[in-house]
Protein backbone atom coordinates (compact mmCIF):
# COMPACT_ATOMS: atom_id res chain seq x y z
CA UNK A 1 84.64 57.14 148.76
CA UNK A 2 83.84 56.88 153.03
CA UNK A 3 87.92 56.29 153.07
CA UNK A 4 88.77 58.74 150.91
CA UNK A 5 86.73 61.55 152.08
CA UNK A 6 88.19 60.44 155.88
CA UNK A 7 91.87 60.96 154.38
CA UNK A 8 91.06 64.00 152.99
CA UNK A 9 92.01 62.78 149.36
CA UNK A 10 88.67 62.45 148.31
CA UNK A 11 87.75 64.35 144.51
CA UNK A 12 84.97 67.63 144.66
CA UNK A 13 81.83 67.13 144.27
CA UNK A 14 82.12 63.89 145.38
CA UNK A 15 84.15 62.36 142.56
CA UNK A 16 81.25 62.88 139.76
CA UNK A 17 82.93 64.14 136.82
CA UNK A 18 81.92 67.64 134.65
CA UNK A 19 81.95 67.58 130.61
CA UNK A 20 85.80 69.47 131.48
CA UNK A 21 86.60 65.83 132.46
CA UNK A 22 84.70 63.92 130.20
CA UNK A 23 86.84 66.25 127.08
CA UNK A 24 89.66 66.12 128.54
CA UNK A 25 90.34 62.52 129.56
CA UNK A 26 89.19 61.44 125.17
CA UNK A 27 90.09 64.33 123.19
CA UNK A 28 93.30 62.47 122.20
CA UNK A 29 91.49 59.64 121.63
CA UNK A 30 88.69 61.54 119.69
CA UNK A 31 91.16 62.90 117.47
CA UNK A 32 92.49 59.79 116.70
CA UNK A 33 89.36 58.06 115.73
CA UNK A 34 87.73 60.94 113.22
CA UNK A 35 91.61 60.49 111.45
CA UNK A 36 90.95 56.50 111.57
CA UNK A 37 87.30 56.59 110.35
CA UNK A 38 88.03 58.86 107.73
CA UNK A 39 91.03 56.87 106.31
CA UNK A 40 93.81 60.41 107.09
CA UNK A 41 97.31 59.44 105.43
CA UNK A 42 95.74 55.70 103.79
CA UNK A 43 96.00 52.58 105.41
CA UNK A 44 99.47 53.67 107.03
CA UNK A 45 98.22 56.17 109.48
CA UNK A 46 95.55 54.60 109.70
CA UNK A 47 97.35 52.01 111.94
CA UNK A 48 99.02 54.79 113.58
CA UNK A 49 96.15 56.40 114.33
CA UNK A 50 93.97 53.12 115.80
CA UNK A 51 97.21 52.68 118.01
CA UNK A 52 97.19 56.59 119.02
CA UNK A 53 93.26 55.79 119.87
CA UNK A 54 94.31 52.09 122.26
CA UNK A 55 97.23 54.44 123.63
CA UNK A 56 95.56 57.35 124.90
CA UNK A 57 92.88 55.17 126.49
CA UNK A 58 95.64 53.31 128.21
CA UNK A 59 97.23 55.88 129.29
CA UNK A 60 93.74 57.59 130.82
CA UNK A 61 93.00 54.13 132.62
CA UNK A 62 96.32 53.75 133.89
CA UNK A 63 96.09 57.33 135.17
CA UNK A 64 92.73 57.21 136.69
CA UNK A 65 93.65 53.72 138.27
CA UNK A 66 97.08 54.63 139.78
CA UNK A 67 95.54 57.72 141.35
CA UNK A 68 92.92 55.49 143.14
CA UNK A 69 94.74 52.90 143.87
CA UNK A 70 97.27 54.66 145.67
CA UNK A 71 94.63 56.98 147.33
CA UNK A 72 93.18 54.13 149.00
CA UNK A 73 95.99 51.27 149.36
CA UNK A 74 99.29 53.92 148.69
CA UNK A 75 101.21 53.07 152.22
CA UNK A 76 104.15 55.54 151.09
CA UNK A 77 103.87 58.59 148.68
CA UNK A 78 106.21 60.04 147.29
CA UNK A 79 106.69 63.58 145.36
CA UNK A 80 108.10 62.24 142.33
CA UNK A 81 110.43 65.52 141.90
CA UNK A 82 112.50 65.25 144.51
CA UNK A 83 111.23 62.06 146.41
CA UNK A 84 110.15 63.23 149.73
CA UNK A 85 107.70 61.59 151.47
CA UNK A 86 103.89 63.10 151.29
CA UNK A 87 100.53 62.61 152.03
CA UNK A 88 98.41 61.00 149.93
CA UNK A 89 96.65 63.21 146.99
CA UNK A 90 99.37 65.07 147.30
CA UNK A 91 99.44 66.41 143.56
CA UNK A 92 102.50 64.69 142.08
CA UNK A 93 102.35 61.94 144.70
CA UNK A 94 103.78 58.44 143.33
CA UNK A 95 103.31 55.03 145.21
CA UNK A 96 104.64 51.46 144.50
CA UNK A 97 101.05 50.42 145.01
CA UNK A 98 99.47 53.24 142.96
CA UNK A 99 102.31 52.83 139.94
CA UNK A 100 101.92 48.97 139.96
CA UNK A 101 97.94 49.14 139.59
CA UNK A 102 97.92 51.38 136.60
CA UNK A 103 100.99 49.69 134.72
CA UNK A 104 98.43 46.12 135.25
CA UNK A 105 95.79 48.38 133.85
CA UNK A 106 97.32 49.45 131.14
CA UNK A 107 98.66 46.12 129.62
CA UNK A 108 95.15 44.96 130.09
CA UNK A 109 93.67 47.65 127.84
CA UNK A 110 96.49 47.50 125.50
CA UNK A 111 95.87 43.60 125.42
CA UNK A 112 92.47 43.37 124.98
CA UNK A 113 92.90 46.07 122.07
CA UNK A 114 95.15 43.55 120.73
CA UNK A 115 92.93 40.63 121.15
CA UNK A 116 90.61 42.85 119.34
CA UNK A 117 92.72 43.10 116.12
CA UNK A 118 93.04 46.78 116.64
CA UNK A 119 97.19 47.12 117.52
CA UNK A 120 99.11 43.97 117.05
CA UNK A 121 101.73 42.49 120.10
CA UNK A 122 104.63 44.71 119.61
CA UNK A 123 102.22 47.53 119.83
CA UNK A 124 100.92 46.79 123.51
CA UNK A 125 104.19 47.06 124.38
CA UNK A 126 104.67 50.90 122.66
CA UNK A 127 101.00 51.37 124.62
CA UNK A 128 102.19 50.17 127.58
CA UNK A 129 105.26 52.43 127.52
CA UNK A 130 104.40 55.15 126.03
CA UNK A 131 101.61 55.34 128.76
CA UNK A 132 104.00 54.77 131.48
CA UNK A 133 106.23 58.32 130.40
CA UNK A 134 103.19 59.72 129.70
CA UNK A 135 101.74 59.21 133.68
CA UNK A 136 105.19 60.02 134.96
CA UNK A 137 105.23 63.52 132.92
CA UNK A 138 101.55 64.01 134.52
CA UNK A 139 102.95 63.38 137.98
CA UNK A 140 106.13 66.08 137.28
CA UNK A 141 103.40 68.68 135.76
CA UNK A 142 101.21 68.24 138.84
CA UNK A 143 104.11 68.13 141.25
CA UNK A 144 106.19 71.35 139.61
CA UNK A 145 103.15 73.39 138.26
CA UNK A 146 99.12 72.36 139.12
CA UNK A 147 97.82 75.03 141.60
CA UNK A 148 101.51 76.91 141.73
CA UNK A 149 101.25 80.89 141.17
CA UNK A 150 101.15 81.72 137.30
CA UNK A 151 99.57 78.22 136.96
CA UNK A 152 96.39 78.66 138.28
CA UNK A 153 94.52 77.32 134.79
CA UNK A 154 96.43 73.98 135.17
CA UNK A 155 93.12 72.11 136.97
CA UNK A 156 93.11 68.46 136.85
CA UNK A 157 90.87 68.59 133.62
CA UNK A 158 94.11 70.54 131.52
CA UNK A 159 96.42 67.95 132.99
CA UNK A 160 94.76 65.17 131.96
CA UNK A 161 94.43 66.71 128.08
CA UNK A 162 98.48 67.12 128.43
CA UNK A 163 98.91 63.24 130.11
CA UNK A 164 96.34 61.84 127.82
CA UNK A 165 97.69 63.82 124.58
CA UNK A 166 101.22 62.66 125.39
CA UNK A 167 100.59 59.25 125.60
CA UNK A 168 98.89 59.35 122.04
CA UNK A 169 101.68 60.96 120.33
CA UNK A 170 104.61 59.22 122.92
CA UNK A 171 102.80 55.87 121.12
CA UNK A 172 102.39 57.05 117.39
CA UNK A 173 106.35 58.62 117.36
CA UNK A 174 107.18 55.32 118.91
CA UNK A 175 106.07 53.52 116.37
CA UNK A 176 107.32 55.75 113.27
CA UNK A 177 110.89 55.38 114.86
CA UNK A 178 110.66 52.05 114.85
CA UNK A 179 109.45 51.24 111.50
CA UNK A 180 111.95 53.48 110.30
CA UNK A 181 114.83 51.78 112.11
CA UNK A 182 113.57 48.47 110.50
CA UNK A 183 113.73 49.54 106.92
């Protein structure tokens, strides 16, 4: 946090987190386990859901770890619109450091909801990718839109219901193409 705050690129309020937060980074994930729990669709989205639920939470962690990450250790950031170089925090800011921290933090999650029996191994992988869009759309919408005139409502907290929701339906579409290519 001392590092942070000396950048400049440290969070308000000294990084504690409101309930805007707290909704926004598992309403996804919320969604998906009242479906799972009470059995939405049968057994069939009922996978789809449980994967929706290890997908949005991978795609939060990966999020909250790539913005850290490349706070702190980022040595280059770039704007991921158009690639010029920018300070760090910068919304829309990308690093190698930053990017490479939350993809490791997302195949962890994803793995250790496989390990759990929740999402089975070709799964991770749709987690894992679907994740990866997911926190590059977030970077475009903070980049093109957060804080712009007309946009003033897009805060961090409605960003991070858009990131978090895409990654949950990037993973559950994912997997409905795919099981209809098989058949």
């Amino acid at each position: 946090m001392a590092q942070k705050e000396a950048q400049g690129v440290a969070e308000k309020r000294k990084g504690r987190r409101g309930p805007g937060s707290v909704i926004g980074s598992s309403a996804a994930g919320c969604v998906c386990a009242v479906l799972t729990i009470y059995g939405v669709g049968g057994e069939a989205f009922t996978r789809l859901w449980r994967l929706g639920f290890i997908a949005s939470f991978c795609t939060k962690l990966s999020d909250t770890v790539s913005s850290e990450i490349g706070k702190a250790y980022g040595k280059t950031t770039y704007l991921v619109t158009n690639f010029q170089i920018v300070p760090r925090g910068t919304e829309g800011a990308v690093s190698v450091e930053g990017t490479v921290a939350g993809l490791l933090a997302s195949i962890l999650l994803a793995t250790i909801g496989c390990l759990l029996g929740e999402i089975n191994v070709p799964e991770v992988l749709i987690c894992v990718i679907a994740s990866q869009i997911a926190n590059l759309g977030e970077s475009i919408i903070g980049a093109a839109f957060q804080g712009k005139e007309g946009f003033r409502w897009l805060n961090n907290d409605a960003v991070n219901v858009i990131n978090i929701s895409i990654g949950c339906i990037l993973a559950v579409l994912m997997q409905q193409l795919l099981q209809n290519w098989q058949m």
